[in-house]
PDB file of N, CA and C in Angstrom:
ATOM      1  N   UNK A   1      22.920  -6.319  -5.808  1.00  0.00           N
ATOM      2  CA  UNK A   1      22.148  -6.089  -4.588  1.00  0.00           C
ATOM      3  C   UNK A   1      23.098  -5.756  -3.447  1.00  0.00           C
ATOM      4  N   UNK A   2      22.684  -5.018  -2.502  1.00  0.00           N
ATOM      5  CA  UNK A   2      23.331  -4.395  -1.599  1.00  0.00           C
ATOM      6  C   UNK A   2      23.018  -5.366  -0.097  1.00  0.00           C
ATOM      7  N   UNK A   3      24.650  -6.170  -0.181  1.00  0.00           N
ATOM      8  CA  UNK A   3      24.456  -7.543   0.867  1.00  0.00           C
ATOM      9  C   UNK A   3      23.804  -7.099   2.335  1.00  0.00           C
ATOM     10  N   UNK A   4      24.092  -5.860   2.476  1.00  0.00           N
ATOM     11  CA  UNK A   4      23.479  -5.506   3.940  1.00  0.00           C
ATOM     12  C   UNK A   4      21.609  -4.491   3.669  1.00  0.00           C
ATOM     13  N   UNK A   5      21.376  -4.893   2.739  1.00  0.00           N
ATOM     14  CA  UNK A   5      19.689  -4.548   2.811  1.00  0.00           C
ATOM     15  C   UNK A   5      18.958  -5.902   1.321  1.00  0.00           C
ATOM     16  N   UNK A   6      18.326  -6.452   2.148  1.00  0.00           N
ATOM     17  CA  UNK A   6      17.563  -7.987   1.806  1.00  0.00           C
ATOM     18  C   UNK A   6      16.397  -7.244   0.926  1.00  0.00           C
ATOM     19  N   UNK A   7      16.047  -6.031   0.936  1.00  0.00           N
ATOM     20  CA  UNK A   7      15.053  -5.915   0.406  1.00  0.00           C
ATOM     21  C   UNK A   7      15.196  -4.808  -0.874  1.00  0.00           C
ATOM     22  N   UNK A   8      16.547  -4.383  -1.140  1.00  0.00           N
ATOM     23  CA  UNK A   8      17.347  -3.247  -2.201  1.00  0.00           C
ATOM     24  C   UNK A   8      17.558  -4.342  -3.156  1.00  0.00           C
ATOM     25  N   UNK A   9      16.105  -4.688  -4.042  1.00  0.00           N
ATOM     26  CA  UNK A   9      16.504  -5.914  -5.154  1.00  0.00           C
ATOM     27  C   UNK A   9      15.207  -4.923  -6.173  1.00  0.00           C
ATOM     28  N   UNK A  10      15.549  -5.057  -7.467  1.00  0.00           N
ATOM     29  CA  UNK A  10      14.313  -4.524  -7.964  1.00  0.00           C
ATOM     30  C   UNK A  10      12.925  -4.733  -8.259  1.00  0.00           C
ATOM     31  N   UNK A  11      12.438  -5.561  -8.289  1.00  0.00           N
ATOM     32  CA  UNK A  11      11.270  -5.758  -7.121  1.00  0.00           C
ATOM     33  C   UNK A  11      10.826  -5.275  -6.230  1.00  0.00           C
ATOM     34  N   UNK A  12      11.520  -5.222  -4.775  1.00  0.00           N
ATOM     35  CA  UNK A  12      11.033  -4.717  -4.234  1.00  0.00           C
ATOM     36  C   UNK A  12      11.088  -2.575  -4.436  1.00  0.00           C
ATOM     37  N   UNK A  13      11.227  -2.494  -5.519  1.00  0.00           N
ATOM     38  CA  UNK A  13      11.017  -1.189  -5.674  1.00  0.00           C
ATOM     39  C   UNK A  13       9.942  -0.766  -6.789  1.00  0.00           C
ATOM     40  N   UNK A  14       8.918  -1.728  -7.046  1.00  0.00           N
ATOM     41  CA  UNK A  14       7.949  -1.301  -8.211  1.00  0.00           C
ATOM     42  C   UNK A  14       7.038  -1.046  -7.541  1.00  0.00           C
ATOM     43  N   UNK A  15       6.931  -0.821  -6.356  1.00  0.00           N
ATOM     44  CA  UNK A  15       5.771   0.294  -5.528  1.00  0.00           C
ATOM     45  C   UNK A  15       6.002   1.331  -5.275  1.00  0.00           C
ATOM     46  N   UNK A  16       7.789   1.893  -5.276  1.00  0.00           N
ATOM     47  CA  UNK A  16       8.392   3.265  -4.786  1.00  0.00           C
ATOM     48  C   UNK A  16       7.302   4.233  -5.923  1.00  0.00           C
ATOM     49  N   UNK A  17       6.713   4.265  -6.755  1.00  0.00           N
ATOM     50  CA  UNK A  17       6.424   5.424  -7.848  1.00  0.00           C
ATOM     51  C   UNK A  17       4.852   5.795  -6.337  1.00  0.00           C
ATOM     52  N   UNK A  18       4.544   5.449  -5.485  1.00  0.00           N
ATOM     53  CA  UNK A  18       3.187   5.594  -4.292  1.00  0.00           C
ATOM     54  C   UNK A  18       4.342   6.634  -3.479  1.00  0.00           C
ATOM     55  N   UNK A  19       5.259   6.409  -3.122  1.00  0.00           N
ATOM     56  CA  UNK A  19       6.206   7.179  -2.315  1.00  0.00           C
ATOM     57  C   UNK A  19       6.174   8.358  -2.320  1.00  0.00           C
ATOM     58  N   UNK A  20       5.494   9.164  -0.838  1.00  0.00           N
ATOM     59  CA  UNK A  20       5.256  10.381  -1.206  1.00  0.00           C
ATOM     60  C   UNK A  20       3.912  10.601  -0.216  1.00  0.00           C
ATOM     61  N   UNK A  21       3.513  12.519  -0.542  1.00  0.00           N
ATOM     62  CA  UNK A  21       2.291  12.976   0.307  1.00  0.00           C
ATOM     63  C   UNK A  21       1.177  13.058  -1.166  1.00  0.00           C
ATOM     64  N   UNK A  22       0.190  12.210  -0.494  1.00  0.00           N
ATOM     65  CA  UNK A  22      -0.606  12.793  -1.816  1.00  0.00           C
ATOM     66  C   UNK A  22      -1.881  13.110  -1.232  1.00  0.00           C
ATOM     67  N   UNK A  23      -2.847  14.573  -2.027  1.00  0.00           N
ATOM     68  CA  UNK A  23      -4.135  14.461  -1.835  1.00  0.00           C
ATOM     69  C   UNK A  23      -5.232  13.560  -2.790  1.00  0.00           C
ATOM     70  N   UNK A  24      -6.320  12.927  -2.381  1.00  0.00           N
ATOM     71  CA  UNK A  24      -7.142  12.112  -3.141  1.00  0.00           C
ATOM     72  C   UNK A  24      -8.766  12.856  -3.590  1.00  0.00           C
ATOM     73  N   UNK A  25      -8.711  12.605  -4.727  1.00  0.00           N
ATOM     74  CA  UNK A  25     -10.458  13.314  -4.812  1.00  0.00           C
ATOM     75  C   UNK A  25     -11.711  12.320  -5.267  1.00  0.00           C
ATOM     76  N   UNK A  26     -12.369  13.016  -4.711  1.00  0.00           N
ATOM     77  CA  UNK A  26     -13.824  11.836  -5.538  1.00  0.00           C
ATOM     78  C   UNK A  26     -14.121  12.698  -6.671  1.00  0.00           C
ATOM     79  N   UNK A  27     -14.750  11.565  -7.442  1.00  0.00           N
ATOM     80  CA  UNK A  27     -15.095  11.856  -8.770  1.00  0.00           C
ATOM     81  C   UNK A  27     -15.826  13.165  -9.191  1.00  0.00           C
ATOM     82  N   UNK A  28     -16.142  14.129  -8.185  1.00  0.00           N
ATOM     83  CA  UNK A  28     -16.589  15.113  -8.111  1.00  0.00           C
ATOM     84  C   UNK A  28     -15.836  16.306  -8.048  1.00  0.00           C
ATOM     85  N   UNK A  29     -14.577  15.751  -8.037  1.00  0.00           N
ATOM     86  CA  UNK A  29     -13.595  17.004  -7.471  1.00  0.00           C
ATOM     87  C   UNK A  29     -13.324  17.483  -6.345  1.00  0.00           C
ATOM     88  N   UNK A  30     -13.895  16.894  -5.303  1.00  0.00           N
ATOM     89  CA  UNK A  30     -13.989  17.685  -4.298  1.00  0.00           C
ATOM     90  C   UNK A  30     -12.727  16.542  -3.359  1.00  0.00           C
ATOM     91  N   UNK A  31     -11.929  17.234  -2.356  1.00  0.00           N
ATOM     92  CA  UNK A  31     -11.118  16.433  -1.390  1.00  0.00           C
ATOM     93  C   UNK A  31     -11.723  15.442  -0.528  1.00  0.00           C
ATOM     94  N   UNK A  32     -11.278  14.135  -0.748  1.00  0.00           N
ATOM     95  CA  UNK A  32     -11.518  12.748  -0.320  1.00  0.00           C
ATOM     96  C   UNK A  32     -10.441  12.735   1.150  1.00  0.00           C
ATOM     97  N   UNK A  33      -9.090  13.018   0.738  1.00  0.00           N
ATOM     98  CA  UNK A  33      -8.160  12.644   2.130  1.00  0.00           C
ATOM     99  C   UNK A  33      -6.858  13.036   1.336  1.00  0.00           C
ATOM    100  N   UNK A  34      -6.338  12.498   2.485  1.00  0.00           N
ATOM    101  CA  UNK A  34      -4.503  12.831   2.594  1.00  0.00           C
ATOM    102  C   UNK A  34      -4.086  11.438   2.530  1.00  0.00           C
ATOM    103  N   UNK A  35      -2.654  10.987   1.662  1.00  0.00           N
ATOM    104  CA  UNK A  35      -2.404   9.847   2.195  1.00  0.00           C
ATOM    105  C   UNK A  35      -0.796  10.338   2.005  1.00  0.00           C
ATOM    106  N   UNK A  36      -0.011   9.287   2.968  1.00  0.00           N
ATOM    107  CA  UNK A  36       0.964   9.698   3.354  1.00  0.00           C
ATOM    108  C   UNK A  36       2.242   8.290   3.551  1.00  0.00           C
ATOM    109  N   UNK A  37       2.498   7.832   2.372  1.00  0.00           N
ATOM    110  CA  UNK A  37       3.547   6.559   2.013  1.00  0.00           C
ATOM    111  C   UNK A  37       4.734   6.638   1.831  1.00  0.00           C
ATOM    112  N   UNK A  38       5.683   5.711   2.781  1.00  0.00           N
ATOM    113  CA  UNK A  38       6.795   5.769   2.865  1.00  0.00           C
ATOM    114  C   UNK A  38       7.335   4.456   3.421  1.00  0.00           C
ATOM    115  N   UNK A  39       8.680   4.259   3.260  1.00  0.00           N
ATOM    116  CA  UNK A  39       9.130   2.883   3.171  1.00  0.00           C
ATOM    117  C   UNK A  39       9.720   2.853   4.205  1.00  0.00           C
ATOM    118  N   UNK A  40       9.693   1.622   4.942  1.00  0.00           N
ATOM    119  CA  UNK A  40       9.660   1.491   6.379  1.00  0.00           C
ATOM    120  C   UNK A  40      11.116  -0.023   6.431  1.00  0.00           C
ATOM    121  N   UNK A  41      10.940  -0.293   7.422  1.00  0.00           N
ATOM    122  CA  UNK A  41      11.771  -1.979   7.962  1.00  0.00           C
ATOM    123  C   UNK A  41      12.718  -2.169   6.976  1.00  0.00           C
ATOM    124  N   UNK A  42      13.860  -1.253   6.905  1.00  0.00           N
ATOM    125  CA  UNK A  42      14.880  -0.976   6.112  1.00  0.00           C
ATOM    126  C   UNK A  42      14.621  -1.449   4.392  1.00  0.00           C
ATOM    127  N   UNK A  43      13.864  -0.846   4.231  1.00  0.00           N
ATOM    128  CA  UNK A  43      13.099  -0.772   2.686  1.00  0.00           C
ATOM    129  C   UNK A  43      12.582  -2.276   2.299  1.00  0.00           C
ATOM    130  N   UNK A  44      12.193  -2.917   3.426  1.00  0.00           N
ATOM    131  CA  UNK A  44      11.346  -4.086   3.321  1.00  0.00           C
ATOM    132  C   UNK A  44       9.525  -3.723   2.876  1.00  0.00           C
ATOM    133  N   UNK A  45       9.245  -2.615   2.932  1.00  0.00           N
ATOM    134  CA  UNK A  45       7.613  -2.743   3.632  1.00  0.00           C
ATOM    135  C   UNK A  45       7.588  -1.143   3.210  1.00  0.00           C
ATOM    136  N   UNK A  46       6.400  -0.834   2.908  1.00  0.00           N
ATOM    137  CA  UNK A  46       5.563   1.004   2.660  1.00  0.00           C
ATOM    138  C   UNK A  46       4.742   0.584   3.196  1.00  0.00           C
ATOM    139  N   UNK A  47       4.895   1.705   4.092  1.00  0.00           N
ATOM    140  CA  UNK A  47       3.523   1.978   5.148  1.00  0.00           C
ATOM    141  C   UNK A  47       2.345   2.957   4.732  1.00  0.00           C
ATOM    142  N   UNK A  48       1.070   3.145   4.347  1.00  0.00           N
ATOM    143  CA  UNK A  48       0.496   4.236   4.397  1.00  0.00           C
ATOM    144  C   UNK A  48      -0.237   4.577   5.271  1.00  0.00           C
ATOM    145  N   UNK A  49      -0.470   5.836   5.375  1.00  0.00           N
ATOM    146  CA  UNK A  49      -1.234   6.339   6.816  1.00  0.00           C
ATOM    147  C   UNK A  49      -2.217   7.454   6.241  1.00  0.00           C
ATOM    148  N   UNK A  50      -3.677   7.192   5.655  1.00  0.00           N
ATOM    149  CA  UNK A  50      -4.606   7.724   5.186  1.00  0.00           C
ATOM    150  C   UNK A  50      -5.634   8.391   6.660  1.00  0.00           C
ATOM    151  N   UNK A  51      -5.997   9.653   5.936  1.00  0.00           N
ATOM    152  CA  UNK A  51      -6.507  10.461   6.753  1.00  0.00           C
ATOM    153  C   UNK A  51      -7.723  11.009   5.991  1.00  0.00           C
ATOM    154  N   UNK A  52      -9.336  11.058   5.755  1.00  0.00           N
ATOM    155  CA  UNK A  52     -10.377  11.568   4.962  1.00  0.00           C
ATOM    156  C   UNK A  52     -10.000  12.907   5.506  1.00  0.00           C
ATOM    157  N   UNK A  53     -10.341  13.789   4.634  1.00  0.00           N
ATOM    158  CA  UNK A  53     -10.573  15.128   4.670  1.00  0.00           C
ATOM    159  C   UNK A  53     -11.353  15.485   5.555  1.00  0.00           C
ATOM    160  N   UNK A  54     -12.663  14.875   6.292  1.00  0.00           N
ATOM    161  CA  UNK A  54     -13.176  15.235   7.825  1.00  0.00           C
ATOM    162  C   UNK A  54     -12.305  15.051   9.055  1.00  0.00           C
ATOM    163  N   UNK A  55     -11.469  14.406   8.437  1.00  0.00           N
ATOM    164  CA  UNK A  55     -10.609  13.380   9.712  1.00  0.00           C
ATOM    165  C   UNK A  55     -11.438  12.234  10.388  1.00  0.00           C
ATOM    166  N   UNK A  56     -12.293  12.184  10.338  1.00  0.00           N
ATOM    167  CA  UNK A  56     -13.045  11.664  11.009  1.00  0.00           C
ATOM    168  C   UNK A  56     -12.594   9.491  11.181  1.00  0.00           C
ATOM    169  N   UNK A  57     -12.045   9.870   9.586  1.00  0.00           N
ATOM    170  CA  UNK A  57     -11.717   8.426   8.734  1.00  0.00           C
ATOM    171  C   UNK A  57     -10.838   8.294   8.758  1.00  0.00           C
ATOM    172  N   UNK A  58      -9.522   7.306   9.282  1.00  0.00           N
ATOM    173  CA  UNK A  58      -8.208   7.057   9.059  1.00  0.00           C
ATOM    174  C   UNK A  58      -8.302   5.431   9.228  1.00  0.00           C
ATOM    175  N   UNK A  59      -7.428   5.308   8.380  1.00  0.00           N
ATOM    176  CA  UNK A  59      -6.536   3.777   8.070  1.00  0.00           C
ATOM    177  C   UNK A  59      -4.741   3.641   8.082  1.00  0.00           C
ATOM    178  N   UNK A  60      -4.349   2.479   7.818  1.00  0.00           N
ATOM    179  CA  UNK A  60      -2.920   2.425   7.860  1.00  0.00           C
ATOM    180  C   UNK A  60      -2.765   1.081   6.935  1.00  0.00           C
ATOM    181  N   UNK A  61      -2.552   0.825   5.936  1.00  0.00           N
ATOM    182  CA  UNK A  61      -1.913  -0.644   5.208  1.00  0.00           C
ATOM    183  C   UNK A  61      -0.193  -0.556   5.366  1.00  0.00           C
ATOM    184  N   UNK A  62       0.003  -1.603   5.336  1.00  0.00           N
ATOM    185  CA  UNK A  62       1.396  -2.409   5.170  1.00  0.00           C
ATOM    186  C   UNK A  62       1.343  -3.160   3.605  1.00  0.00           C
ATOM    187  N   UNK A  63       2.764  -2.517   2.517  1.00  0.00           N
ATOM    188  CA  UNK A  63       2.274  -3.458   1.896  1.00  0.00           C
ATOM    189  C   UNK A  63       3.855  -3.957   1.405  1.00  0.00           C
ATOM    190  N   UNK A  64       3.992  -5.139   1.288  1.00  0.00           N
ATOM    191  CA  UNK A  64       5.229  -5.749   1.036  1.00  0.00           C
ATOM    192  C   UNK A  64       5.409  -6.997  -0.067  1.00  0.00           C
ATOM    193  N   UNK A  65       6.257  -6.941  -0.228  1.00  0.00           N
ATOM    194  CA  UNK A  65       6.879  -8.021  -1.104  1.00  0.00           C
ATOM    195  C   UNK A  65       7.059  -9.866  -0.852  1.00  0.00           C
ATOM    196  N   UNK A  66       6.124 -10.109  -1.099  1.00  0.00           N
ATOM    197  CA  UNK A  66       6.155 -11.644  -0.420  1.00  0.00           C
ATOM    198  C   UNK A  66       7.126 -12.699  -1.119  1.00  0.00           C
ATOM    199  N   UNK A  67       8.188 -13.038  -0.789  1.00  0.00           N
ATOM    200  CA  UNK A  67       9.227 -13.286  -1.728  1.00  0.00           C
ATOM    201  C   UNK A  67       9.129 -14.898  -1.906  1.00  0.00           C
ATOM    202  N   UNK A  68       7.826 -15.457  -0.968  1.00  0.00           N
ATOM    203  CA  UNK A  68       7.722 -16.885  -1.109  1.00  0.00           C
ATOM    204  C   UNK A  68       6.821 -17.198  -2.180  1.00  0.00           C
ATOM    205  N   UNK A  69       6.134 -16.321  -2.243  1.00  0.00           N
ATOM    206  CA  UNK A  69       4.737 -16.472  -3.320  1.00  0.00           C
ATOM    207  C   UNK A  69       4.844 -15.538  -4.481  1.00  0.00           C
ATOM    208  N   UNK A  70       6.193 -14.674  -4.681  1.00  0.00           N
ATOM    209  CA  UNK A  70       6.597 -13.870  -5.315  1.00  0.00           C
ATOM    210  C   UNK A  70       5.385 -12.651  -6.025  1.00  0.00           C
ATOM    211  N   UNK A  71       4.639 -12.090  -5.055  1.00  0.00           N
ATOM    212  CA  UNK A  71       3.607 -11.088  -5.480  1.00  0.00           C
ATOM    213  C   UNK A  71       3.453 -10.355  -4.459  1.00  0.00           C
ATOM    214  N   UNK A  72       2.939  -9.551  -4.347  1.00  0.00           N
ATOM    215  CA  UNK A  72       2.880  -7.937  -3.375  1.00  0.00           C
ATOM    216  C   UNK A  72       1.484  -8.206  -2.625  1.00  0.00           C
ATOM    217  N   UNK A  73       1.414  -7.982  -1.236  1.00  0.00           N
ATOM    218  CA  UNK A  73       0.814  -7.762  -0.605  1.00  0.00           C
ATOM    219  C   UNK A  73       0.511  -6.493   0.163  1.00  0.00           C
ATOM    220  N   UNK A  74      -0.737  -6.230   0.636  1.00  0.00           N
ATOM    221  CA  UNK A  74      -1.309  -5.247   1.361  1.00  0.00           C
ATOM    222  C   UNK A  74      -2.419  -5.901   2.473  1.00  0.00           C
ATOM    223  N   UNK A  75      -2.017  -5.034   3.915  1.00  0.00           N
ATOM    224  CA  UNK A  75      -3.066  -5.439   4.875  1.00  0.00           C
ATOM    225  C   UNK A  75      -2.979  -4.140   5.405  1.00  0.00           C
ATOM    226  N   UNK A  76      -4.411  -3.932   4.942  1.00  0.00           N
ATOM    227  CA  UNK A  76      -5.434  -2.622   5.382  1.00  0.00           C
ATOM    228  C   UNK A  76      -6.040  -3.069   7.175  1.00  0.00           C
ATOM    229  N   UNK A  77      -6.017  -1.933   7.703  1.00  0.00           N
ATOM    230  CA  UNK A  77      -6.795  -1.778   9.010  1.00  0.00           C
ATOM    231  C   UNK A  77      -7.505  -0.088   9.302  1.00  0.00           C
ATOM    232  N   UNK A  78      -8.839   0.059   9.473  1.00  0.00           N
ATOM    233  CA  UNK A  78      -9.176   1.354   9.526  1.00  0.00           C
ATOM    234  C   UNK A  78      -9.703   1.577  11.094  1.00  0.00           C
ATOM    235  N   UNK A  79     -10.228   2.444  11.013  1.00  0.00           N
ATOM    236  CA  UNK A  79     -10.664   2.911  12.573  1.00  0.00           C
ATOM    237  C   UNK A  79     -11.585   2.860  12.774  1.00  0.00           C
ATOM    238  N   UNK A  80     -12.257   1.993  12.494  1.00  0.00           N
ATOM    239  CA  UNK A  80     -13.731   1.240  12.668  1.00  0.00           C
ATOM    240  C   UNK A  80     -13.481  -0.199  12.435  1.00  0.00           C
ATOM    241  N   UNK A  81     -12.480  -0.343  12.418  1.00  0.00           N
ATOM    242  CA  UNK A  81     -12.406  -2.114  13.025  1.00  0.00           C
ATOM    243  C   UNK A  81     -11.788  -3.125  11.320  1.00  0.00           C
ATOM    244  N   UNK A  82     -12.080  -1.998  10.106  1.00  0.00           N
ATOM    245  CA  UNK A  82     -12.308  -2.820   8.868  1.00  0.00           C
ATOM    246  C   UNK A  82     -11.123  -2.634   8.792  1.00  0.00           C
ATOM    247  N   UNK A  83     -11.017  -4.662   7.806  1.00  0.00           N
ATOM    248  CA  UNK A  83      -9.526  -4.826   7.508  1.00  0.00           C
ATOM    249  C   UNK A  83      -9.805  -5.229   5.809  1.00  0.00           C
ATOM    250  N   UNK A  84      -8.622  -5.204   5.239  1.00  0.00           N
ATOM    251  CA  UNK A  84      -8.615  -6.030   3.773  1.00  0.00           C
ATOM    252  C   UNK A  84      -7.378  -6.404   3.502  1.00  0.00           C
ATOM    253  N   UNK A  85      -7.216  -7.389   2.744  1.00  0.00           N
ATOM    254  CA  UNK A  85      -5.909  -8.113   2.342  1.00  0.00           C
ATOM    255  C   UNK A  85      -5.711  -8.468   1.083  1.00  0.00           C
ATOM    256  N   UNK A  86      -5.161  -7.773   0.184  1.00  0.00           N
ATOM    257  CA  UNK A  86      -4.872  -7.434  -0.951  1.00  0.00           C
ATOM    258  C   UNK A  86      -3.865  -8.295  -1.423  1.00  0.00           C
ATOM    259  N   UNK A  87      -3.371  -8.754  -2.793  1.00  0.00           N
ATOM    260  CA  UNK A  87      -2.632  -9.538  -3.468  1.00  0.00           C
ATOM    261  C   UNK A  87      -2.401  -9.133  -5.133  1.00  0.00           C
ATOM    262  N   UNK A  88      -1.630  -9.364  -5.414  1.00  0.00           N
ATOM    263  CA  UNK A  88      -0.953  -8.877  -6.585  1.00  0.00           C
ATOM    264  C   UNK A  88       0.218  -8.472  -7.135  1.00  0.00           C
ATOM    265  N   UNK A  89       0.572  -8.618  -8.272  1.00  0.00           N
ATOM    266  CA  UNK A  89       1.781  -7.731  -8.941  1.00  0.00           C
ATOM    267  C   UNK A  89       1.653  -6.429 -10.043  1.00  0.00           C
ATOM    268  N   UNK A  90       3.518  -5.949 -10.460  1.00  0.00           N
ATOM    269  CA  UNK A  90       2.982  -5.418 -11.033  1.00  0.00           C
ATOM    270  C   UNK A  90       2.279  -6.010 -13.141  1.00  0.00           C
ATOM    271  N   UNK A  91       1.341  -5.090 -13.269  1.00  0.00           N
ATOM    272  CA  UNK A  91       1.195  -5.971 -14.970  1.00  0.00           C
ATOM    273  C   UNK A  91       1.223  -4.475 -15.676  1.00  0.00           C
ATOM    274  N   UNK A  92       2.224  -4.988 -16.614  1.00  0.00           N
ATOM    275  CA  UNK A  92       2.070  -3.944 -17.417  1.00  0.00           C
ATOM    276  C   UNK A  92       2.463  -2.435 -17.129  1.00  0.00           C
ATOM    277  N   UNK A  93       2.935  -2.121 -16.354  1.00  0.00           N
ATOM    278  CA  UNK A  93       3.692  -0.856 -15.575  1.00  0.00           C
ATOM    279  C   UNK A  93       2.445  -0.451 -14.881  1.00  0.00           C
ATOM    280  N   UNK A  94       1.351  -1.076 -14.254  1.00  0.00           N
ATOM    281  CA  UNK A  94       0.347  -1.039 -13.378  1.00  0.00           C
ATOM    282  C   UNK A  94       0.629  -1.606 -12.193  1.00  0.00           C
ATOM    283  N   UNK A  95       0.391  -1.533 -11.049  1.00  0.00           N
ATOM    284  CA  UNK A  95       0.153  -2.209  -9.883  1.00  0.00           C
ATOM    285  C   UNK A  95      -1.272  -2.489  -9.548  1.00  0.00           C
ATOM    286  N   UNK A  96      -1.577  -4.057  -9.470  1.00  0.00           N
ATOM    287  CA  UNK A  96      -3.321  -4.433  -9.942  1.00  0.00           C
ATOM    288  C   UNK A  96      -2.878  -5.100  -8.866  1.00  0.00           C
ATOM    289  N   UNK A  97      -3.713  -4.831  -7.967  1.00  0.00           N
ATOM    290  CA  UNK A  97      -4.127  -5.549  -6.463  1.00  0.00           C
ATOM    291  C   UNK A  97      -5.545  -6.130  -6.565  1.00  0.00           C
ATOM    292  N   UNK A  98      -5.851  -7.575  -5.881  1.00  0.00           N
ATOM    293  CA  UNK A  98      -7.148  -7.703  -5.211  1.00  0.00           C
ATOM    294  C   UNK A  98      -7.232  -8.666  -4.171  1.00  0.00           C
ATOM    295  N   UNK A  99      -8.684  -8.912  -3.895  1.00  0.00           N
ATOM    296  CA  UNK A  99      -8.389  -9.697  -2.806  1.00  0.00           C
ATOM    297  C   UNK A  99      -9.299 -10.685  -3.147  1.00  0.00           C
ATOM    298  N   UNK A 100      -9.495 -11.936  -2.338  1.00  0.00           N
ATOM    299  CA  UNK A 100      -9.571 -13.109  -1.941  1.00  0.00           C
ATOM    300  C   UNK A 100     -10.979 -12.803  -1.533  1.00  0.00           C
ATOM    301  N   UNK A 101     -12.190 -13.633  -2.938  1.00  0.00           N
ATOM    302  CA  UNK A 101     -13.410 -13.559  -2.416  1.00  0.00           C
ATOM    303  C   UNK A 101     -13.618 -14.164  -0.808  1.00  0.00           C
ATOM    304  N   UNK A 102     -14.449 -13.384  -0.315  1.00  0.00           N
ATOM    305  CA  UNK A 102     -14.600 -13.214   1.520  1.00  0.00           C
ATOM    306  C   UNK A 102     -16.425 -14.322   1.139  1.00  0.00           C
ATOM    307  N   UNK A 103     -16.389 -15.356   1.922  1.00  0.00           N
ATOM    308  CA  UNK A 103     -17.593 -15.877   2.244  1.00  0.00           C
ATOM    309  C   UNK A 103     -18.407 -15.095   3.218  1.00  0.00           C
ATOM    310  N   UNK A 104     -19.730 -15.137   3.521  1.00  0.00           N
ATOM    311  CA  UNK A 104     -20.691 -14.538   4.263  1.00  0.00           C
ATOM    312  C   UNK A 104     -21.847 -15.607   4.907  1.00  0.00           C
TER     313      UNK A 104
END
């Protein structure tokens, strides 16, 4: 490990394969959005910055390496106020996220 970056351990690199511009489609084929991931806080953290194809729709998650609870996190925020908070590792050369049933 590289003593001057805390987060250049391998682990924190089984999310780099998201790294990158990608377009998204719905099951129809047709363009869903843009998303746009890249690694941020000296390779602590990937940021994404999703955009729907109207524009109309944008979000931003943070998702990082929680090294106390040793599993990957994500906190979603969109532009209508909605958030989600995601948990998981990787299984199986998958990255399987979910979240924390929400009471009502």
């Amino acid at each position: 490990m590289d003593e001057d970056c805390a987060c250049c351990t391998q682990v924190h690199t089984q999310f780099d394969f998201w790294i990158g511009s990608w377009e998204t489609y719905n099951p129809d084929d047709t363009l869903a959005g843009n998303n746009i991931i890249n690694k941020i806080q000296n390779n602590c953290a990937l940021r994404e910055k999703w955009t729907s194809a109207t524009g109309d729709y944008t979000g931003t998650s943070y998702n990082f390496y929680n090294t106390f609870d040793k599993r990957w996190e994500q906190i979603w925020i969109d532009n209508g106020g909605q958030t989600l908070h995601l948990k998981g590792n990787l299984v199986d050369g998958s990255m399987v996220l979910s979240s924390d049933k929400r009471e009502t």
